[in-house]
PDB file of N, CA and C in Angstrom:
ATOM      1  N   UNK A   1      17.108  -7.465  -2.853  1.00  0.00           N
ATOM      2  CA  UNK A   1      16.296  -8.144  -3.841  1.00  0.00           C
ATOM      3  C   UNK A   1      17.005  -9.381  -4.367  1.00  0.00           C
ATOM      4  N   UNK A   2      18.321  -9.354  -4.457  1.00  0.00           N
ATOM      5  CA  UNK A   2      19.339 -10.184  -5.167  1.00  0.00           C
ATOM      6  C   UNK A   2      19.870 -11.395  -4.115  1.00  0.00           C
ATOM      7  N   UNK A   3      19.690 -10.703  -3.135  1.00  0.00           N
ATOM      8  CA  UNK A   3      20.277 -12.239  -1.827  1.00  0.00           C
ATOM      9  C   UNK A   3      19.095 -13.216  -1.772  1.00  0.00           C
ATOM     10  N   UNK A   4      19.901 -14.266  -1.467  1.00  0.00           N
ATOM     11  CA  UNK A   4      18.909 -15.635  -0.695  1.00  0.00           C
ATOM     12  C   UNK A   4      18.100 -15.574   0.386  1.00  0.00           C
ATOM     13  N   UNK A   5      18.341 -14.749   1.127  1.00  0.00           N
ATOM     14  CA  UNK A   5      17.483 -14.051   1.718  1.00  0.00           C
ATOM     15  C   UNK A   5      16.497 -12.825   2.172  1.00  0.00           C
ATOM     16  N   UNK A   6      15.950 -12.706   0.675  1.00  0.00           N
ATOM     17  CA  UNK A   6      15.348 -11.449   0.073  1.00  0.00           C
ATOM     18  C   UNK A   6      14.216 -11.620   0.838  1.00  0.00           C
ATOM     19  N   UNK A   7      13.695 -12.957   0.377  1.00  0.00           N
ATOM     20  CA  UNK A   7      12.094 -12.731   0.504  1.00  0.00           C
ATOM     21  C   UNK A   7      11.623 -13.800   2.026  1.00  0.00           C
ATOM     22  N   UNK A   8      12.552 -13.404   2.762  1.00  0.00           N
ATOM     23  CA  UNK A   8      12.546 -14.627   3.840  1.00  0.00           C
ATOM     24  C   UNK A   8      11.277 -13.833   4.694  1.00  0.00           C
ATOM     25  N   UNK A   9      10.424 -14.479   5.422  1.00  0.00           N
ATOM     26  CA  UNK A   9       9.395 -13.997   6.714  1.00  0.00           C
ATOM     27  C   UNK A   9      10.555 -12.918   7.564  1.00  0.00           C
ATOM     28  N   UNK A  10      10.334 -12.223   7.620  1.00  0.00           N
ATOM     29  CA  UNK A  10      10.254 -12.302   9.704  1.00  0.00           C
ATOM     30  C   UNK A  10       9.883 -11.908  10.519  1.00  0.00           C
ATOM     31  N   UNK A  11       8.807 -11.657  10.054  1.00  0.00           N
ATOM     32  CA  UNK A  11       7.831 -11.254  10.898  1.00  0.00           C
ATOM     33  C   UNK A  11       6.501 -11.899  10.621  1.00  0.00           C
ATOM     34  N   UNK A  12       5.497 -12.540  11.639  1.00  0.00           N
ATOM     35  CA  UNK A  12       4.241 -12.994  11.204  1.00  0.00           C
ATOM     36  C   UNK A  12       2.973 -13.005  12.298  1.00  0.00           C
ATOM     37  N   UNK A  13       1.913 -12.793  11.992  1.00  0.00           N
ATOM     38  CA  UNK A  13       1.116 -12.545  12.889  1.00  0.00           C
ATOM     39  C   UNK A  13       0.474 -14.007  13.047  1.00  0.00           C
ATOM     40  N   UNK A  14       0.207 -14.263  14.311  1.00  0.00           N
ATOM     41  CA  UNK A  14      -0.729 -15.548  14.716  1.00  0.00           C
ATOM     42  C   UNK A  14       0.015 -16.644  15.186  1.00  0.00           C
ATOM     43  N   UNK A  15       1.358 -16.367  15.518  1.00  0.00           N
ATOM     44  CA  UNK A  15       2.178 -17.385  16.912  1.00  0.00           C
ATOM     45  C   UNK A  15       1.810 -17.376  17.885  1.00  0.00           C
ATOM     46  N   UNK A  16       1.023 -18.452  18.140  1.00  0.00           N
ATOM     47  CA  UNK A  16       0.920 -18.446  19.937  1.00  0.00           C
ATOM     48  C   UNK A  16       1.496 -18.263  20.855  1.00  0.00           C
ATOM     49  N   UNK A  17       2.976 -18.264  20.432  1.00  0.00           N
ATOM     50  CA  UNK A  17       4.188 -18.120  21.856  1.00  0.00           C
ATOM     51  C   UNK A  17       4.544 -17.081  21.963  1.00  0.00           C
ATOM     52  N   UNK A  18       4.179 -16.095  20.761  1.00  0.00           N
ATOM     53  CA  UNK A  18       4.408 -15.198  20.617  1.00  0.00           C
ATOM     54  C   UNK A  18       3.483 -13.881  20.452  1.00  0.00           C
ATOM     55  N   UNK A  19       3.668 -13.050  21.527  1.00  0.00           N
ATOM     56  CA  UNK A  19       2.564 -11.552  21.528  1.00  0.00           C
ATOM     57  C   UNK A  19       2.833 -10.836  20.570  1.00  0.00           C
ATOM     58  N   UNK A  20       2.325 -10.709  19.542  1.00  0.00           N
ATOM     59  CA  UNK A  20       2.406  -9.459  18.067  1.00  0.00           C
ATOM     60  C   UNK A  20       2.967  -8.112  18.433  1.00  0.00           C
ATOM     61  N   UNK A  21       3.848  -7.505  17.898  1.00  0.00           N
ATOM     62  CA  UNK A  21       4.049  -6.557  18.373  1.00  0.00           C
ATOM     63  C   UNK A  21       4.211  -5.295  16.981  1.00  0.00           C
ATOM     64  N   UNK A  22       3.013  -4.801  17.349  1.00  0.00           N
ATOM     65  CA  UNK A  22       2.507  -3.615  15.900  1.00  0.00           C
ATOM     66  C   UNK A  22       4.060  -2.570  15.712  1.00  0.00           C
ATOM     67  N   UNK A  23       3.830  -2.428  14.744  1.00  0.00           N
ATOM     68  CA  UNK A  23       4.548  -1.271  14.013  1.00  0.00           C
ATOM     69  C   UNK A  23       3.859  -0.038  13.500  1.00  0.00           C
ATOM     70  N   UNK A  24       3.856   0.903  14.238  1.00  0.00           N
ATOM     71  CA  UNK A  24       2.802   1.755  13.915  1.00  0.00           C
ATOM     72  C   UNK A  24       3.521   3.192  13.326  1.00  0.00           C
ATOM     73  N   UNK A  25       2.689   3.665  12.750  1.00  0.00           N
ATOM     74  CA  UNK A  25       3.251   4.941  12.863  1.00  0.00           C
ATOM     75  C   UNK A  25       2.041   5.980  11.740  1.00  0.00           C
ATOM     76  N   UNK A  26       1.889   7.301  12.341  1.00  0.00           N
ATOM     77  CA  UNK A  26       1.346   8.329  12.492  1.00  0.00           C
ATOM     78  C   UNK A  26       1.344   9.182  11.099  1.00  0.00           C
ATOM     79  N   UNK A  27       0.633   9.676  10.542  1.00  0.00           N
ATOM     80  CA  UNK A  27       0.881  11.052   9.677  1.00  0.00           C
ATOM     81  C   UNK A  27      -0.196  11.651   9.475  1.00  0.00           C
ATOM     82  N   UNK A  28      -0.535  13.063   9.172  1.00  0.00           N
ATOM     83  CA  UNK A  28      -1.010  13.407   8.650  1.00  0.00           C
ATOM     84  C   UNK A  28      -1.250  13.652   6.967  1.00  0.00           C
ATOM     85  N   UNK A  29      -2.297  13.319   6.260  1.00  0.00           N
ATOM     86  CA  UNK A  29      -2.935  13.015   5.194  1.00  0.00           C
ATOM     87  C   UNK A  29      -3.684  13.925   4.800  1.00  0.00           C
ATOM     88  N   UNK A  30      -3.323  14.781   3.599  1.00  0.00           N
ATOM     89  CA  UNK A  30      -4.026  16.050   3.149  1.00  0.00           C
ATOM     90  C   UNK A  30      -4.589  15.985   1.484  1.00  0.00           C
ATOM     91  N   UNK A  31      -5.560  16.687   1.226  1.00  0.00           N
ATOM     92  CA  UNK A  31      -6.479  16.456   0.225  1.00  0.00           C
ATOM     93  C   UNK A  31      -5.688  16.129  -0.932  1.00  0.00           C
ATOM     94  N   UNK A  32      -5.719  15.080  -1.638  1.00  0.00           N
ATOM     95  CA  UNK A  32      -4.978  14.822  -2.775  1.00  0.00           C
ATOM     96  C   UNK A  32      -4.227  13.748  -2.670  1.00  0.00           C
ATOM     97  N   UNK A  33      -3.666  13.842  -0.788  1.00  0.00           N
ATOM     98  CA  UNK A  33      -2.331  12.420  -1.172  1.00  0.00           C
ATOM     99  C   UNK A  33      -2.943  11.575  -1.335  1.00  0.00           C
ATOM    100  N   UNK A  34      -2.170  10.472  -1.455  1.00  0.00           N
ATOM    101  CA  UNK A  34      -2.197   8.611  -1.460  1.00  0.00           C
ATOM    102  C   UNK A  34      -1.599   8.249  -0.258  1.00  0.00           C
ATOM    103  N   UNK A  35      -2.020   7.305   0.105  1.00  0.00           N
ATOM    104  CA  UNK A  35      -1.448   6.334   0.992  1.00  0.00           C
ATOM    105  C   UNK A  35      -1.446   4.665   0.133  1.00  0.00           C
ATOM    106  N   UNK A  36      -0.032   4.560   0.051  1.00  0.00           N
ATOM    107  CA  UNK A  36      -0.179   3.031  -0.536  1.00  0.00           C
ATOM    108  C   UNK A  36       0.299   2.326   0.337  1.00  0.00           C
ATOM    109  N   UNK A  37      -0.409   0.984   0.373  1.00  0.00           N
ATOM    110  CA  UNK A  37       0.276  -0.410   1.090  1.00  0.00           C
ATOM    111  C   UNK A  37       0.459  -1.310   0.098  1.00  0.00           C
ATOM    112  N   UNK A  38       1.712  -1.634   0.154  1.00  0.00           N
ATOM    113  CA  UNK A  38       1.868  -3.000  -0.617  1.00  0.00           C
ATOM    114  C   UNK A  38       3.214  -4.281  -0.812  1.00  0.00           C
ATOM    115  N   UNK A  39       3.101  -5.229  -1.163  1.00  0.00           N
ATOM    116  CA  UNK A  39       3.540  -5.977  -0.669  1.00  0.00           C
ATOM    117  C   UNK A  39       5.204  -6.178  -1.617  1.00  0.00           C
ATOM    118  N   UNK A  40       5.971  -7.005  -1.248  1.00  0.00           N
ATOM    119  CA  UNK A  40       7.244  -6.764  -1.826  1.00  0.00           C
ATOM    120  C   UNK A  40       7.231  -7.292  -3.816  1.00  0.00           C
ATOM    121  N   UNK A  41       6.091  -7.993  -4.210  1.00  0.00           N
ATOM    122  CA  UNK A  41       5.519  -8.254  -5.593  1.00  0.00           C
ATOM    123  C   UNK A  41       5.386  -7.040  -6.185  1.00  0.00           C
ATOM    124  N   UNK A  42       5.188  -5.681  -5.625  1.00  0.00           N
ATOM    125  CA  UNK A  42       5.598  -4.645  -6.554  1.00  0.00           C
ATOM    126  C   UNK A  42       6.564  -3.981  -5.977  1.00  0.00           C
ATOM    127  N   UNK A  43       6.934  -3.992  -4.560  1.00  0.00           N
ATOM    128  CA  UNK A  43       8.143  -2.633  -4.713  1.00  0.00           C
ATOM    129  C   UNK A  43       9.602  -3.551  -4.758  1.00  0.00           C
ATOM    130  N   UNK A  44       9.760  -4.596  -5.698  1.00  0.00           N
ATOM    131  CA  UNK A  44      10.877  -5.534  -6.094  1.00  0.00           C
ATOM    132  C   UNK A  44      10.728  -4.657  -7.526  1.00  0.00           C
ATOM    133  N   UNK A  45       9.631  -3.998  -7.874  1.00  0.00           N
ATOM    134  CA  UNK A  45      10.065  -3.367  -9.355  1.00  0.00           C
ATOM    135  C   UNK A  45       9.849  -1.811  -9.561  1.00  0.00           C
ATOM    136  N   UNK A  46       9.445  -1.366  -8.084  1.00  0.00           N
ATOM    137  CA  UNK A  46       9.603  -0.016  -7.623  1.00  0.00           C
ATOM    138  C   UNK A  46      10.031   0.289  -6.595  1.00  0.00           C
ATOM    139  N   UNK A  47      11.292   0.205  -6.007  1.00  0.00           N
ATOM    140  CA  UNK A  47      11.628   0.119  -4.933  1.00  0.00           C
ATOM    141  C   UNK A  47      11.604   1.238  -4.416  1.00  0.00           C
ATOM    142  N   UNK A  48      11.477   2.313  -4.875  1.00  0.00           N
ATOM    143  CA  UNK A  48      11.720   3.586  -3.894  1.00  0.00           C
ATOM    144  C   UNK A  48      10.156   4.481  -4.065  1.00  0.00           C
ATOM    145  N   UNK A  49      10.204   5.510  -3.068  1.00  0.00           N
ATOM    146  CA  UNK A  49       9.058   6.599  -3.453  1.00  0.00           C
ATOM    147  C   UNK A  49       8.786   6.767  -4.799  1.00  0.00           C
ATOM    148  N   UNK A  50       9.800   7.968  -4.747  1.00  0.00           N
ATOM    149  CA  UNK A  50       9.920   8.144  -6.406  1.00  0.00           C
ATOM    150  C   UNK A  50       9.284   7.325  -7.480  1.00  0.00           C
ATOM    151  N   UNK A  51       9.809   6.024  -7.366  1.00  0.00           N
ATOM    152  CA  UNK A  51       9.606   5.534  -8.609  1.00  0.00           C
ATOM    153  C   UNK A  51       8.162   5.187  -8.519  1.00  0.00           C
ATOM    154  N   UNK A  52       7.682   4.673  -7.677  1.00  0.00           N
ATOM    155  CA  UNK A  52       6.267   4.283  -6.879  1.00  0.00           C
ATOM    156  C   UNK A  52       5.537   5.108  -7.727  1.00  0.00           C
ATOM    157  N   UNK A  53       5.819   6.880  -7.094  1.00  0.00           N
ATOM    158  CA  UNK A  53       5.206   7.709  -7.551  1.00  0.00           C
ATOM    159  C   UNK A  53       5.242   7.867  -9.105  1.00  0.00           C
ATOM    160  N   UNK A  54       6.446   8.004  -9.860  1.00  0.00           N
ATOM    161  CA  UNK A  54       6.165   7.650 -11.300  1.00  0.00           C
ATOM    162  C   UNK A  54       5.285   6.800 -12.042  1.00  0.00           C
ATOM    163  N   UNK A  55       4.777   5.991 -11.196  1.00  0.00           N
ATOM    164  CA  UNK A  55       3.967   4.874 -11.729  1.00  0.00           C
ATOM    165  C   UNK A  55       2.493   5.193 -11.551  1.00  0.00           C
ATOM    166  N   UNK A  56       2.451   6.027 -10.490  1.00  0.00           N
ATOM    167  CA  UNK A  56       1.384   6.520 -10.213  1.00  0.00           C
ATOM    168  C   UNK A  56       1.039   7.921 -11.237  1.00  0.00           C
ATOM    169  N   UNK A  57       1.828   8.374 -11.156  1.00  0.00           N
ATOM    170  CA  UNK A  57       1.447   9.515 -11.785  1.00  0.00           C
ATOM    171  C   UNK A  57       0.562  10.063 -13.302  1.00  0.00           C
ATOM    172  N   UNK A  58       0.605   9.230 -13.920  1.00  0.00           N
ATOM    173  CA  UNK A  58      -0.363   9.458 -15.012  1.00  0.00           C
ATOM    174  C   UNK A  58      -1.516   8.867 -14.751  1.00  0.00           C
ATOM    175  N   UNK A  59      -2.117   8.697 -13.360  1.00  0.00           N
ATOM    176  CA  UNK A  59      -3.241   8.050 -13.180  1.00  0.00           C
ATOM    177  C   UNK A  59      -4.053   9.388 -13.291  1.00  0.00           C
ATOM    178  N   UNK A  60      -5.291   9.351 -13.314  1.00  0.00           N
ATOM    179  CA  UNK A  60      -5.841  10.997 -13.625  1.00  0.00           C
ATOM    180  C   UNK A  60      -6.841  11.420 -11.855  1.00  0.00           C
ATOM    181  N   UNK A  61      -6.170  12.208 -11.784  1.00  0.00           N
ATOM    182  CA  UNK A  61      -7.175  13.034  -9.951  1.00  0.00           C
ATOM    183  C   UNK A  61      -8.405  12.262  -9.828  1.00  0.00           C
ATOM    184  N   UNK A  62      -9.073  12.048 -10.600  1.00  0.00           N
ATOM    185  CA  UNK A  62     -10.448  11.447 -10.286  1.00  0.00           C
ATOM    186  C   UNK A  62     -10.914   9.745 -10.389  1.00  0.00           C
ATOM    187  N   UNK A  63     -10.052   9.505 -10.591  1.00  0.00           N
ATOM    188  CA  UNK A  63      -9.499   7.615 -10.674  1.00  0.00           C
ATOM    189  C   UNK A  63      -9.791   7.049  -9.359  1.00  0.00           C
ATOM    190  N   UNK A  64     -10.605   5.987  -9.385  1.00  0.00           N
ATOM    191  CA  UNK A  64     -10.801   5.478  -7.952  1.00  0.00           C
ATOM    192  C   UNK A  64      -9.408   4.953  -7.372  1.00  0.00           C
ATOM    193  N   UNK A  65      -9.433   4.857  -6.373  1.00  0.00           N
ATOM    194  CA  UNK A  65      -7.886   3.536  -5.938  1.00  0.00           C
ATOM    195  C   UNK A  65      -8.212   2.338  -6.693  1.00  0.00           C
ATOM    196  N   UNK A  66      -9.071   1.843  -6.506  1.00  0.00           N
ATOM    197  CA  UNK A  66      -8.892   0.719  -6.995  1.00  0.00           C
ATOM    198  C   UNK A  66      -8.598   0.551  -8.272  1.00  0.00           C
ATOM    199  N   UNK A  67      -8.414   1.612  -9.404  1.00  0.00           N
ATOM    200  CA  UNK A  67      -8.166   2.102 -10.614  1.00  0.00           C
ATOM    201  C   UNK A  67      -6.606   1.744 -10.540  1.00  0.00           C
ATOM    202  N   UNK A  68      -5.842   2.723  -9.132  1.00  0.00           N
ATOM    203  CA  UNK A  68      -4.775   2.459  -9.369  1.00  0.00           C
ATOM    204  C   UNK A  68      -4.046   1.539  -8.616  1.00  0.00           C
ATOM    205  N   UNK A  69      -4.635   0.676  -7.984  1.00  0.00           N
ATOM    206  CA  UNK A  69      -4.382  -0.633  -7.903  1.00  0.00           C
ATOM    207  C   UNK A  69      -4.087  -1.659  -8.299  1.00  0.00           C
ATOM    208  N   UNK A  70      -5.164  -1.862  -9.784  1.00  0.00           N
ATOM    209  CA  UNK A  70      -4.955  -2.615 -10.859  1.00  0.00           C
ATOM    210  C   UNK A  70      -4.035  -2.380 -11.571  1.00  0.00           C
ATOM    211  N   UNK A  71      -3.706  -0.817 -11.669  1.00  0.00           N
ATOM    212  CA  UNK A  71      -2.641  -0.512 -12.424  1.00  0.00           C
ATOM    213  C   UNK A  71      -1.422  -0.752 -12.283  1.00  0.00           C
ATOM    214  N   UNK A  72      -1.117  -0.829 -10.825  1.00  0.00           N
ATOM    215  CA  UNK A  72      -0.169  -1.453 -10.114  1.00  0.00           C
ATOM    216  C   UNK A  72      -0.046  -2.906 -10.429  1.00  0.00           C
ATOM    217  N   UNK A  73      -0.647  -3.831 -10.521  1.00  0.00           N
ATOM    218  CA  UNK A  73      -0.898  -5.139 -10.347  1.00  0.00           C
ATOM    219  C   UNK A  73      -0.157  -5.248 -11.794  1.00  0.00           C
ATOM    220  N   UNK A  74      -0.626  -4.559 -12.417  1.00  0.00           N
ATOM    221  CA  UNK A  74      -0.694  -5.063 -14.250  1.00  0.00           C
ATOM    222  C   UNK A  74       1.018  -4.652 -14.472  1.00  0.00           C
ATOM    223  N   UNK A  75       1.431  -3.326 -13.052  1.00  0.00           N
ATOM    224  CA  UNK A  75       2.898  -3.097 -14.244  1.00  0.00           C
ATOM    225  C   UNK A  75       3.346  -4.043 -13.316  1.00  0.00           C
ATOM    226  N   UNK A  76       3.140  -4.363 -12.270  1.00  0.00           N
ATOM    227  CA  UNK A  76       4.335  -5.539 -11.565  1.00  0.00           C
ATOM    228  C   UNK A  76       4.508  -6.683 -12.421  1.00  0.00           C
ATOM    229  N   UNK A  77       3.290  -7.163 -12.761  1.00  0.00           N
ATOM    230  CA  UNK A  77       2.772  -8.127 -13.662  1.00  0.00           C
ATOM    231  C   UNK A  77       4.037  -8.026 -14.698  1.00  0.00           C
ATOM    232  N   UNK A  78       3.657  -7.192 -15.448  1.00  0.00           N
ATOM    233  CA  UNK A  78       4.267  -6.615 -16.774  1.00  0.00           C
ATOM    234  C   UNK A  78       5.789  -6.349 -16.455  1.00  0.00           C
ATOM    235  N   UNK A  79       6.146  -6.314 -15.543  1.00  0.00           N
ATOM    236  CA  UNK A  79       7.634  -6.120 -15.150  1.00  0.00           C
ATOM    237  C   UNK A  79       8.504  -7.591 -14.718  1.00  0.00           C
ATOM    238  N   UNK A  80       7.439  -8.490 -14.649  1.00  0.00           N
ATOM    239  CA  UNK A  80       8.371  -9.763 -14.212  1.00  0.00           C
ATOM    240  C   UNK A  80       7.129 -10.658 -13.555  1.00  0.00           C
ATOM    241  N   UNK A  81       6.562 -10.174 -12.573  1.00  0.00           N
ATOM    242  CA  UNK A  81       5.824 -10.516 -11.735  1.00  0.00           C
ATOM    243  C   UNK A  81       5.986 -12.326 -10.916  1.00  0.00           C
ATOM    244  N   UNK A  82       7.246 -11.814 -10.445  1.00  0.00           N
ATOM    245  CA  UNK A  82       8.186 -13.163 -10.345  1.00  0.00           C
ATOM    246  C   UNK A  82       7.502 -13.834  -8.720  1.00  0.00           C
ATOM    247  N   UNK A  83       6.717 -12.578  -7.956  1.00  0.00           N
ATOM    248  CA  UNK A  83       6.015 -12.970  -6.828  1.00  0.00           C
ATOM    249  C   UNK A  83       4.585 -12.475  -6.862  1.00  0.00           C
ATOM    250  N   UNK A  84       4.066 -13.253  -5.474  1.00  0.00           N
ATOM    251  CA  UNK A  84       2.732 -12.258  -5.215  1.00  0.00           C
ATOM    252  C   UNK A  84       2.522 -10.655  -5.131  1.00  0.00           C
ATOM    253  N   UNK A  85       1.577  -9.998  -5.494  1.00  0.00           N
ATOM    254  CA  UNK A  85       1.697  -8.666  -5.848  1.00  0.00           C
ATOM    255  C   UNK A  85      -0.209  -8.421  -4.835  1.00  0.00           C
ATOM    256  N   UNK A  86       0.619  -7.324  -4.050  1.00  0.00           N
ATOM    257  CA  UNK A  86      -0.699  -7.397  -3.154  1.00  0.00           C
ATOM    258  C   UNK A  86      -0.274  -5.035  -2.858  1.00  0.00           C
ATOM    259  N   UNK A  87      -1.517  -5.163  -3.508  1.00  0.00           N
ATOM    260  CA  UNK A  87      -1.967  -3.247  -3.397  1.00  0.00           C
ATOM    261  C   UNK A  87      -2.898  -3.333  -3.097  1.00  0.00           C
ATOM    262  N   UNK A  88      -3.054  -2.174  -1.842  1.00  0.00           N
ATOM    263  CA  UNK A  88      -4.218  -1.123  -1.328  1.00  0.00           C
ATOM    264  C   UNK A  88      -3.813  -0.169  -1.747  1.00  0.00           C
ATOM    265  N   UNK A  89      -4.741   1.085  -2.321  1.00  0.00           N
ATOM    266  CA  UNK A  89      -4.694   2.470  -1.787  1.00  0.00           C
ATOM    267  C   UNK A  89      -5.350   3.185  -1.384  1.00  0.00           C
ATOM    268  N   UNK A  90      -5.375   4.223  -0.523  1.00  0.00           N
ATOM    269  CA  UNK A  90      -6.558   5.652  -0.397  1.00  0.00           C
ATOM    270  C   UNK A  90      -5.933   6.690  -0.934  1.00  0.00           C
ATOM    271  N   UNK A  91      -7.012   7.073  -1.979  1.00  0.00           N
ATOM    272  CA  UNK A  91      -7.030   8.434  -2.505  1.00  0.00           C
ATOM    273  C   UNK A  91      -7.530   9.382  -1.532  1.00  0.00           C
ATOM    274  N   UNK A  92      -6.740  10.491  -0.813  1.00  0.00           N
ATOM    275  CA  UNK A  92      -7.688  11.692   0.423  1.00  0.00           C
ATOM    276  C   UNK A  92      -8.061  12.475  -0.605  1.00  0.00           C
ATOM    277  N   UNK A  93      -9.921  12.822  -0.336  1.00  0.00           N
ATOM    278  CA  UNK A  93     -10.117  13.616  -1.287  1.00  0.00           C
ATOM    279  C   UNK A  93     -10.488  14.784  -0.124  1.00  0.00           C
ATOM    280  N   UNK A  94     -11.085  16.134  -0.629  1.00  0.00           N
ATOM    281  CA  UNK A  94     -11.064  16.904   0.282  1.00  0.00           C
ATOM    282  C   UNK A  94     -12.530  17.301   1.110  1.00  0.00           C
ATOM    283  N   UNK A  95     -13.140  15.916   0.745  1.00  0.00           N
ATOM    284  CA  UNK A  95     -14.502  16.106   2.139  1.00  0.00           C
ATOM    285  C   UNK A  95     -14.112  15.554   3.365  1.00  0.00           C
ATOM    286  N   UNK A  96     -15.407  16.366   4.181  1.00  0.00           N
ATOM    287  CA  UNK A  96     -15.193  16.363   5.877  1.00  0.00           C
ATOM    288  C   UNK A  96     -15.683  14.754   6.431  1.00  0.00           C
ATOM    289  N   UNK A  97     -14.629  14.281   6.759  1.00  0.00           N
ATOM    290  CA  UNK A  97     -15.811  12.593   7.036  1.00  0.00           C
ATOM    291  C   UNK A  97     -16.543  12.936   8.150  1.00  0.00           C
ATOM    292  N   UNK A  98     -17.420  12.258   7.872  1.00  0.00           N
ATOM    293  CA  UNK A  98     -18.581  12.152   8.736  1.00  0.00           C
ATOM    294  C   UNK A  98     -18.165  11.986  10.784  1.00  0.00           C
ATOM    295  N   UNK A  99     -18.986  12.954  11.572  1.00  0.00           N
ATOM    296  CA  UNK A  99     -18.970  13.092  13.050  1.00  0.00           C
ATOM    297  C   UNK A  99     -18.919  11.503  13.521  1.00  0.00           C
ATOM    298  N   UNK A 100     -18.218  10.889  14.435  1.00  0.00           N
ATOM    299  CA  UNK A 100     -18.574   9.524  14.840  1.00  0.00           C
ATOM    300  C   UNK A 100     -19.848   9.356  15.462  1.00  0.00           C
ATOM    301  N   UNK A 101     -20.413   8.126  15.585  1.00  0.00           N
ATOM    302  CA  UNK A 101     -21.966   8.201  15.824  1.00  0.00           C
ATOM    303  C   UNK A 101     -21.617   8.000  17.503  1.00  0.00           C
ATOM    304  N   UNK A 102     -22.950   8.956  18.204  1.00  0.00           N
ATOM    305  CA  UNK A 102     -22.550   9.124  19.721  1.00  0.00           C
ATOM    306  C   UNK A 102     -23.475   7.725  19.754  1.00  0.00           C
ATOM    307  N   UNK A 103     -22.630   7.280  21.525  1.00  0.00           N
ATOM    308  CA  UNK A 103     -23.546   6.532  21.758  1.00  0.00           C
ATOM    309  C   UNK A 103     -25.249   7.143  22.668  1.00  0.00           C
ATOM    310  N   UNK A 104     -26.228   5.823  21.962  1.00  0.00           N
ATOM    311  CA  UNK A 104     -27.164   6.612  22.485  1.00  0.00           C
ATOM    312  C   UNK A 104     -27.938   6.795  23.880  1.00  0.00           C
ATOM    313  N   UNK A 105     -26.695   5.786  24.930  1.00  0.00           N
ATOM    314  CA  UNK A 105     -26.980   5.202  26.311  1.00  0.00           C
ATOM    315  C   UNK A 105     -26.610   6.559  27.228  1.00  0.00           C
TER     316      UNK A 105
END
């Protein structure tokens, strides 16, 4: 967070000389978790799980994401908000999503 080269690129999508090469990775997601994405504008003031999760945690079970999104936004904000601050989340709740639609050919 503290070096000159904290907040440098290095990675970016849309070089022509260059083929993108994804970073992927797998989990399973069970009724209740979160999945957050977000950008280094908040985890410069939550850097770890834990604390992530502390921040999260008085949000109440039935809170949309986007509830705690904003909420996110407002403590990065409220903490310095010395960069851009960019949150997604999904709340898994515990319905069955919907069958994919067959094709009808």
């Amino acid at each position: 967070m503290y070096s000159p080269n904290a907040h440098a690129i290095v990675q970016c999508r849309g070089d022509p000389d260059d083929a993108p090469v994804p970073h992927v990775v797998t989990t399973a997601l069970a009724p209740g978790d979160r999945l957050l994405l977000c950008s280094d504008g908040l985890w410069n003031y939550a850097a770890t799980p834990s604390a992530l999760a502390a921040c999260t945690s008085g949000l109440p079970s039935a809170a949309p994401a986007i509830a705690g999104c904003r909420f996110l936004v407002e403590f990065a904000n409220a903490s310095g908000g010395r960069d851009n601050v960019t949150v997604a989340m999904l709340f898994v709740d515990g319905a069955t999503p919907p069958a994919p639609a067959r094709d009808p050919r």
